[in-house]
Structure formats: structure tokens, C-alpha cells
N, C-alpha and C. Protein backbone atom coordinates (compact mmCIF):
# COMPACT_ATOMS: atom_id res chain seq x y z
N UNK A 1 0.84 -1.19 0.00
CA UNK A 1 0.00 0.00 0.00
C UNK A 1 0.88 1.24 0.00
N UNK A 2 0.73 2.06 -0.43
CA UNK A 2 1.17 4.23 -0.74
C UNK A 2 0.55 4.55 -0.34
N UNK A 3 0.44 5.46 0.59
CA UNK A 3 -0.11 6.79 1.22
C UNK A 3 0.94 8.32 1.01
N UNK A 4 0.20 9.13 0.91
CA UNK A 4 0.48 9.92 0.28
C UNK A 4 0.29 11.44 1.26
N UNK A 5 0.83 11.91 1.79
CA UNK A 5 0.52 12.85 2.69
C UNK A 5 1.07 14.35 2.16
N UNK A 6 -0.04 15.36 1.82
CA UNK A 6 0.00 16.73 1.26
C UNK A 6 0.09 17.70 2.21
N UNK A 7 0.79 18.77 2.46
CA UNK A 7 0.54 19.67 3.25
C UNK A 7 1.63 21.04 2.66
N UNK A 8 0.47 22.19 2.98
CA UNK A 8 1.64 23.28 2.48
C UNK A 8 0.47 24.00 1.99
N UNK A 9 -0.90 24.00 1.90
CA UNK A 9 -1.87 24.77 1.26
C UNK A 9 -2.17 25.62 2.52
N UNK A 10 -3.69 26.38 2.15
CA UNK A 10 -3.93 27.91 2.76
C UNK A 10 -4.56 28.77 2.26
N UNK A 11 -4.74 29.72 3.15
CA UNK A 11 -4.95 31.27 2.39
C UNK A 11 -3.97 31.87 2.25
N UNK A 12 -3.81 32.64 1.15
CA UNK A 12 -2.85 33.31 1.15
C UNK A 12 -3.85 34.89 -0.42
N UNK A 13 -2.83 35.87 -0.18
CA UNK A 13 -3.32 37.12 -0.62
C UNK A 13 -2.98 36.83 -2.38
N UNK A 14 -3.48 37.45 -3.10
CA UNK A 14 -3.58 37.21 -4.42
C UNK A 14 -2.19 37.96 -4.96
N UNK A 15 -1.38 37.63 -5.55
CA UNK A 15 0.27 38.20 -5.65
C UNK A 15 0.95 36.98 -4.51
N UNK A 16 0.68 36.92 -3.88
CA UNK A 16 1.38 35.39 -2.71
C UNK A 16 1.91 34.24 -3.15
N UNK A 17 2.54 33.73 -2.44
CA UNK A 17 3.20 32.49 -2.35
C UNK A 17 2.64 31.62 -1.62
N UNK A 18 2.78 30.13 -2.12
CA UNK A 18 2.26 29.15 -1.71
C UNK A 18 3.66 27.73 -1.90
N UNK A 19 3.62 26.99 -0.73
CA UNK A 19 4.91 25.76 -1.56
C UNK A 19 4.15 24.60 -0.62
N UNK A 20 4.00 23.57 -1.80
CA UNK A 20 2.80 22.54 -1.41
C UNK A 20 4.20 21.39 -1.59
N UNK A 21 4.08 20.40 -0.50
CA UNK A 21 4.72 19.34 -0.46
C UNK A 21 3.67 18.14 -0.63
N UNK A 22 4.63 16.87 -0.99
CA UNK A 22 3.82 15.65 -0.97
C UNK A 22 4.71 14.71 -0.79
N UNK A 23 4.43 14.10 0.20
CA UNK A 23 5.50 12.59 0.78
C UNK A 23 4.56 11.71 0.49
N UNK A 24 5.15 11.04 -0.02
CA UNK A 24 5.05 9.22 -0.13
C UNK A 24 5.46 8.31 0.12
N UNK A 25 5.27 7.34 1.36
CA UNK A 25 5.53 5.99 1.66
C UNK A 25 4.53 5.19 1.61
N UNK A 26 5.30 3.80 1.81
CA UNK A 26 4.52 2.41 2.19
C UNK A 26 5.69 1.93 0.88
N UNK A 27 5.04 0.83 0.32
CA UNK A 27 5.73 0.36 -0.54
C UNK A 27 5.89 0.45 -2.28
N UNK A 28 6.33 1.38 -2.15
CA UNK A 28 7.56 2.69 -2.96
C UNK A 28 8.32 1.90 -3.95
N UNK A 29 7.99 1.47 -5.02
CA UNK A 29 9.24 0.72 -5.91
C UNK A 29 9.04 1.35 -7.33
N UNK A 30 10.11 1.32 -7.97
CA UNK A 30 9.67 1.56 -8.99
C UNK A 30 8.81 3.20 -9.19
N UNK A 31 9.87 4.17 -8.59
CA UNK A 31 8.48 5.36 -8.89
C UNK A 31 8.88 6.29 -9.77
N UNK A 32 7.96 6.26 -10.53
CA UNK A 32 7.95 6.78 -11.98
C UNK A 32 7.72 8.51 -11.59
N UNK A 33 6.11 9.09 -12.21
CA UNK A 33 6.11 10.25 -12.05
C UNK A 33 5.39 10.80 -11.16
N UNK A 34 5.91 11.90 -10.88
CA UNK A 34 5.03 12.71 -9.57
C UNK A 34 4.23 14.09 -10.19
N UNK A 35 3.22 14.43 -9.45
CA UNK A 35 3.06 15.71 -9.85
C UNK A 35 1.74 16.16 -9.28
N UNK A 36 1.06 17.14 -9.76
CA UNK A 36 0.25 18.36 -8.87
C UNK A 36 -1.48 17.55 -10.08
N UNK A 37 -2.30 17.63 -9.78
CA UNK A 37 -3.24 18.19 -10.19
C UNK A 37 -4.48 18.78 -9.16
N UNK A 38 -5.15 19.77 -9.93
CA UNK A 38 -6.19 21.06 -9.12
C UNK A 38 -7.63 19.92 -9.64
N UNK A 39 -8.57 20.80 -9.04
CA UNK A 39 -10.15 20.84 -8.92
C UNK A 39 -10.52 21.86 -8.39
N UNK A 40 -11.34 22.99 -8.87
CA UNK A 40 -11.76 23.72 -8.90
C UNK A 40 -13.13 23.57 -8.45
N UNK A 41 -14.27 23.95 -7.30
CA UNK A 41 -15.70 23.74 -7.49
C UNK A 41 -16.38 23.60 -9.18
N UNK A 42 -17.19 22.74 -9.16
CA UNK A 42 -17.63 22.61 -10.58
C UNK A 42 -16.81 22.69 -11.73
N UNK A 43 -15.45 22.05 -11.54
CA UNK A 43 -14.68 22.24 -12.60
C UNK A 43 -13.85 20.64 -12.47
N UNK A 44 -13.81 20.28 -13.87
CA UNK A 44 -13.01 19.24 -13.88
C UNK A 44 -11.31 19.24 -12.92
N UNK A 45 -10.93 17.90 -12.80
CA UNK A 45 -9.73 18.05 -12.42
C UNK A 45 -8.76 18.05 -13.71
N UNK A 46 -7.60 18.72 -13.18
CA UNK A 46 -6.83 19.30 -14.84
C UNK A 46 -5.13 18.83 -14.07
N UNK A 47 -4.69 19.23 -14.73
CA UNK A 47 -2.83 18.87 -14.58
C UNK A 47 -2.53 20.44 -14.13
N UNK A 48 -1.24 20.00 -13.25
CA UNK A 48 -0.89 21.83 -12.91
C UNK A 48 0.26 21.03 -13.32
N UNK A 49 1.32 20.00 -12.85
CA UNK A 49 2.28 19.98 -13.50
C UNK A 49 3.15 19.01 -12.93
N UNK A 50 3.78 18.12 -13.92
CA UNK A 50 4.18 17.08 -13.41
C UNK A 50 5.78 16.74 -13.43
N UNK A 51 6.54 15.58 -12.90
CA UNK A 51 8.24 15.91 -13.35
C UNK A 51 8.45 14.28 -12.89
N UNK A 52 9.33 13.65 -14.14
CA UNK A 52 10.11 12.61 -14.14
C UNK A 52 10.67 12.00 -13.51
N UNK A 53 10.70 10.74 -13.28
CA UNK A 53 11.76 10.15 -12.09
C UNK A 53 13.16 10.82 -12.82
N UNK A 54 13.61 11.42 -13.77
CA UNK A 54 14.74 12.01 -14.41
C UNK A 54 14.30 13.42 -14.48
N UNK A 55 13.46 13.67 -13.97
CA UNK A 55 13.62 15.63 -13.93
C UNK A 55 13.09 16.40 -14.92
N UNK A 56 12.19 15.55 -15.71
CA UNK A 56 12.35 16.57 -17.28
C UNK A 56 10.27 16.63 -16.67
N UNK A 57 9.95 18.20 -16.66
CA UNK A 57 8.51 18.88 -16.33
C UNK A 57 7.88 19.00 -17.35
N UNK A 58 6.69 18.96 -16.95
CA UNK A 58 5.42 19.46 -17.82
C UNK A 58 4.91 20.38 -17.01
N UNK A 59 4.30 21.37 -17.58
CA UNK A 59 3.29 22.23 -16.39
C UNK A 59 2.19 22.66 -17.38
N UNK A 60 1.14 23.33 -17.31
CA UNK A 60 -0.02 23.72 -17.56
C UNK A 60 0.21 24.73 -18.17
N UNK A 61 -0.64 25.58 -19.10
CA UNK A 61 -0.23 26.87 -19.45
C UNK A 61 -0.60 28.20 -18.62
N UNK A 62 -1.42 27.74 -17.78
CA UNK A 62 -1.58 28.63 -16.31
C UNK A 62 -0.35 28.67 -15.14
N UNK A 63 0.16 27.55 -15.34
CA UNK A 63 0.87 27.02 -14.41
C UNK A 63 2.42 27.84 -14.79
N UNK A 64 2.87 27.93 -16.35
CA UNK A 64 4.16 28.33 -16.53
C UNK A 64 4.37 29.73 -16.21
N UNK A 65 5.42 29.94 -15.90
CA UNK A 65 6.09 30.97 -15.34
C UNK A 65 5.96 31.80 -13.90
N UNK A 66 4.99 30.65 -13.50
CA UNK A 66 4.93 31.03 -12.65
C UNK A 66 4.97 30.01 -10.78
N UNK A 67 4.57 29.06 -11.81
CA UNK A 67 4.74 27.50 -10.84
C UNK A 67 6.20 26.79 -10.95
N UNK A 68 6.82 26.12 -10.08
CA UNK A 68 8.03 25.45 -10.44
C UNK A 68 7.95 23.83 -9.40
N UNK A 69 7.64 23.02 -10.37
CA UNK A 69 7.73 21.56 -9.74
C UNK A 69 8.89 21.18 -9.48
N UNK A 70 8.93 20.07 -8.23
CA UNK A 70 10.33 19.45 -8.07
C UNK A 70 10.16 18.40 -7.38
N UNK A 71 11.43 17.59 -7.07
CA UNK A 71 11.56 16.39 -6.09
C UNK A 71 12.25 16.36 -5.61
N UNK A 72 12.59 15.56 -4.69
CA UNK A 72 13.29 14.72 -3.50
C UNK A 72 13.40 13.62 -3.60
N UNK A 73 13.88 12.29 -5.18
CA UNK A 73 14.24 11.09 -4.78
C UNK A 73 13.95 10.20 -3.52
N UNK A 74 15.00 11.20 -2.38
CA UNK A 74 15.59 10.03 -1.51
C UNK A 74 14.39 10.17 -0.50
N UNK A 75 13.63 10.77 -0.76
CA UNK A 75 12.43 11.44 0.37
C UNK A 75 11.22 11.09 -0.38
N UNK A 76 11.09 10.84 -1.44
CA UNK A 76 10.33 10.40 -2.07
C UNK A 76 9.26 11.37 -2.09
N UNK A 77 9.81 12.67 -2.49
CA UNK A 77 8.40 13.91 -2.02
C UNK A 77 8.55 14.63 -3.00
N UNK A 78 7.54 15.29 -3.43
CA UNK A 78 7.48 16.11 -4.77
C UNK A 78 6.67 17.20 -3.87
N UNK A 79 7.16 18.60 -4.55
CA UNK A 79 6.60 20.05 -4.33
C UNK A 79 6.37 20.68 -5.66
N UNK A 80 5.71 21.38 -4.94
CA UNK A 80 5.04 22.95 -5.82
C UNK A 80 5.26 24.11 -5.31
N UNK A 81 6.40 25.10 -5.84
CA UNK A 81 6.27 26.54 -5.57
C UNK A 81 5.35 26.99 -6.05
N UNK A 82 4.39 27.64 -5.81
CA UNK A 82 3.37 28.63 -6.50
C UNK A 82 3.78 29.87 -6.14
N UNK A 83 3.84 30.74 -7.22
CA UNK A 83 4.38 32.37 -6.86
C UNK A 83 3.13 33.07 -7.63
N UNK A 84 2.96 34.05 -7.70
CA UNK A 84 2.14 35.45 -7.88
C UNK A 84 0.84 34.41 -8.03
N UNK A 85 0.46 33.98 -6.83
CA UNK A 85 -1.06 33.51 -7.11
C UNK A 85 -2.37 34.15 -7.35
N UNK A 86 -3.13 33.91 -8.47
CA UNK A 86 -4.21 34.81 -8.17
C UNK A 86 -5.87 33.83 -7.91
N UNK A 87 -6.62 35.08 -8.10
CA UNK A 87 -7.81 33.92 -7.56
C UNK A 87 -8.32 32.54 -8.19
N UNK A 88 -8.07 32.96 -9.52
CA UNK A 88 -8.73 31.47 -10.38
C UNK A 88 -7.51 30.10 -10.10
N UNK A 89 -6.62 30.61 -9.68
CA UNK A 89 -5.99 29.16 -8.62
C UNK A 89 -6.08 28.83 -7.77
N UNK A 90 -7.11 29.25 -7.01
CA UNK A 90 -8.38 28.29 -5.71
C UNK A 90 -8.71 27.43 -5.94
N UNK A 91 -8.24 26.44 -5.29
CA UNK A 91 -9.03 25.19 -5.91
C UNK A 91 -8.24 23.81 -4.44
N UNK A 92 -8.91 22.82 -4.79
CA UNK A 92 -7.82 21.79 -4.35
C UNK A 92 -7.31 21.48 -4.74
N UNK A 93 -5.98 20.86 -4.42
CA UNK A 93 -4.90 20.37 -4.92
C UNK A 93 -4.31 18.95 -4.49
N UNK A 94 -4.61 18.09 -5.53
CA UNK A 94 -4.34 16.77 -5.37
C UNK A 94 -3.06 16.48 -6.13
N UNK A 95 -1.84 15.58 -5.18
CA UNK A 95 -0.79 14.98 -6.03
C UNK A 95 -0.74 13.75 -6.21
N UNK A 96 -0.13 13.12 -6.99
CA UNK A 96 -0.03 11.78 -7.52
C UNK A 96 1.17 11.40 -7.61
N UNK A 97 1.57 9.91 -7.63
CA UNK A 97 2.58 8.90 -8.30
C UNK A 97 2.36 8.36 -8.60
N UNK A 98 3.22 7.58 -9.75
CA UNK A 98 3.01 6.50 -10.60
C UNK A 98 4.09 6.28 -10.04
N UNK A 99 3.57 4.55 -10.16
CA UNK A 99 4.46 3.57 -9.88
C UNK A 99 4.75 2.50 -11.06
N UNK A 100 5.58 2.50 -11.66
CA UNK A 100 5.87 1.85 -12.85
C UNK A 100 5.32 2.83 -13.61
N UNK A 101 4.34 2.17 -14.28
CA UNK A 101 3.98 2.65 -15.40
C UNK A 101 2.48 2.86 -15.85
N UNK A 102 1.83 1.91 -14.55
CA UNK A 102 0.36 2.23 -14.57
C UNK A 102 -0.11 2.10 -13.14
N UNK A 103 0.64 1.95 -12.53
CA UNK A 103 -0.29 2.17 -10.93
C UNK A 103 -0.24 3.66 -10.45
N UNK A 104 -0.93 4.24 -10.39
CA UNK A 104 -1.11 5.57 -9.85
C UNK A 104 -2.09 6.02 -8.47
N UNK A 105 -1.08 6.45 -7.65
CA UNK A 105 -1.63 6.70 -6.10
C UNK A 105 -2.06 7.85 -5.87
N UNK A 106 -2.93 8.48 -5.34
CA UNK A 106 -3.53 9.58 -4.85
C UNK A 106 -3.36 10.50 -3.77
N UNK A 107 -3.15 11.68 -3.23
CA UNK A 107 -3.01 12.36 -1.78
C UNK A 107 -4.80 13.05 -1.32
N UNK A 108 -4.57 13.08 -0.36
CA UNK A 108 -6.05 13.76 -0.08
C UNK A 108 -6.77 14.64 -0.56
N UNK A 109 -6.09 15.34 -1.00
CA UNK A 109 -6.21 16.97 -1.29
C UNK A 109 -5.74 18.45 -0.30
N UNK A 110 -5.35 19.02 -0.76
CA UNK A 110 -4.96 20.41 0.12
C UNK A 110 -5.33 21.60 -0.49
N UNK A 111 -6.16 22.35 0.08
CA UNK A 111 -7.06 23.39 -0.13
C UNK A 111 -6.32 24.56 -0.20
N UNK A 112 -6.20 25.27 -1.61
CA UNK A 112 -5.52 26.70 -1.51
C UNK A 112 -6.66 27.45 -2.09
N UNK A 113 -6.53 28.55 -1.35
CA UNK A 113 -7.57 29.52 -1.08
C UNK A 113 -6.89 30.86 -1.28
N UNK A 114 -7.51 31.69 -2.47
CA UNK A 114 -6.53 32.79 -3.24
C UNK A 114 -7.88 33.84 -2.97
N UNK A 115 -7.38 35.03 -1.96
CA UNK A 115 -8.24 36.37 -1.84
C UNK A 115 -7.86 37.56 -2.22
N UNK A 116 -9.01 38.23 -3.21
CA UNK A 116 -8.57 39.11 -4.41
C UNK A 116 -8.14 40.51 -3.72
């Protein structure tokens, strides 16, 4: 079993910073990719942005220039800087891993909350 534990969300003022972590243990082999996706009330869930067991990112086109994904290998934890946040990036924020190549694990969600 993976469990997945998120923390690092909030309120924060619209221009703000936000840095969302995600640890993952239990049994960890094989871990492929990590990364962010949002949900918005009444809005599908979408990709904010994801990064390689080798480092190479994807991010969203909301997400660039202004989001920066990363990891921790040996910690097995992937983050999200979020910088100049504004309101339409309220939402929750769920991260993921893949393990191999098709098992994919879930985190709870962590609630960021952007006031205009």
C-alpha cells in the first residue's frame, strides 16, 4: 500500500506564495512520475504539473512561469512553488505517483484559497 501525505496549502493574498509538499511511503518501488493536479468547485480536475523520475517537467499553461515543480528522490516527495497567485488558482490540490507505469496513487487533497 502508498499513502500519500500533502501539506503546504492555505490562504494566502492574491500576488502570494504558496509551496505545497507531498511525501510518499509504504511500498515505494519503482516510482515513476510525480506531480500536482487542481479541482476547482464545478470544474473538472486538470494537470498543474508534473516531473520525471529524471527531472524533465510538464506544467499547464496557467501554471508556466509562474509554478516550479520538483523532487526529492531520496524522500520520495514532490513540491510545488506557486508564486504570484491569483484567484482562479483556488481550488484543491491533489498529487499523484506512478508507480511503474500504470499504478497511480492519490493524496487527499490540500485546499488553496486565493483572496482578491
Amino acid at each position: 500500500q502508498v499513502q500519500l501525505v500533502e501539506s503546504g496549502g492555505g490562504l494566502v493574498q492574491a500576488g502570494g506564495s504558496l509551496r505545497l509538499s507531498c511525501a510518499a511511503s509504504g511500498r515505494i518501488s519503482n516510482l515513476n512520475a510525480m506531480g500536482w493536479y487542481r479541482q476547482a468547485p464545478g470544474k473538472q480536475r486538470g494537470l498543474v504539473a508534473s516531473i520525471t523520475s529524471s527531472g524533465s517537467t510538464n506544467y499547464s499553461d496557467s501554471a508556466k512561469g509562474r509554478f516550479t515543480i520538483s523532487r526529492d528522490n531520496a524522500q520520495n516527495t514532490v513540491y510545488l512553488q506557486m508564486n504570484n497567485l491569483k484567484p482562479e488558482d483556488a481550488a484543491v490540490y491533489y498529487c499523484y505517483v506512478r508507480l511503474g507505469y500504470t499504478r497511480n496513487y492519490w493524496g487527499q487533497g490540500t485546499q488553496v484559497t486565493v483572496s482578491s
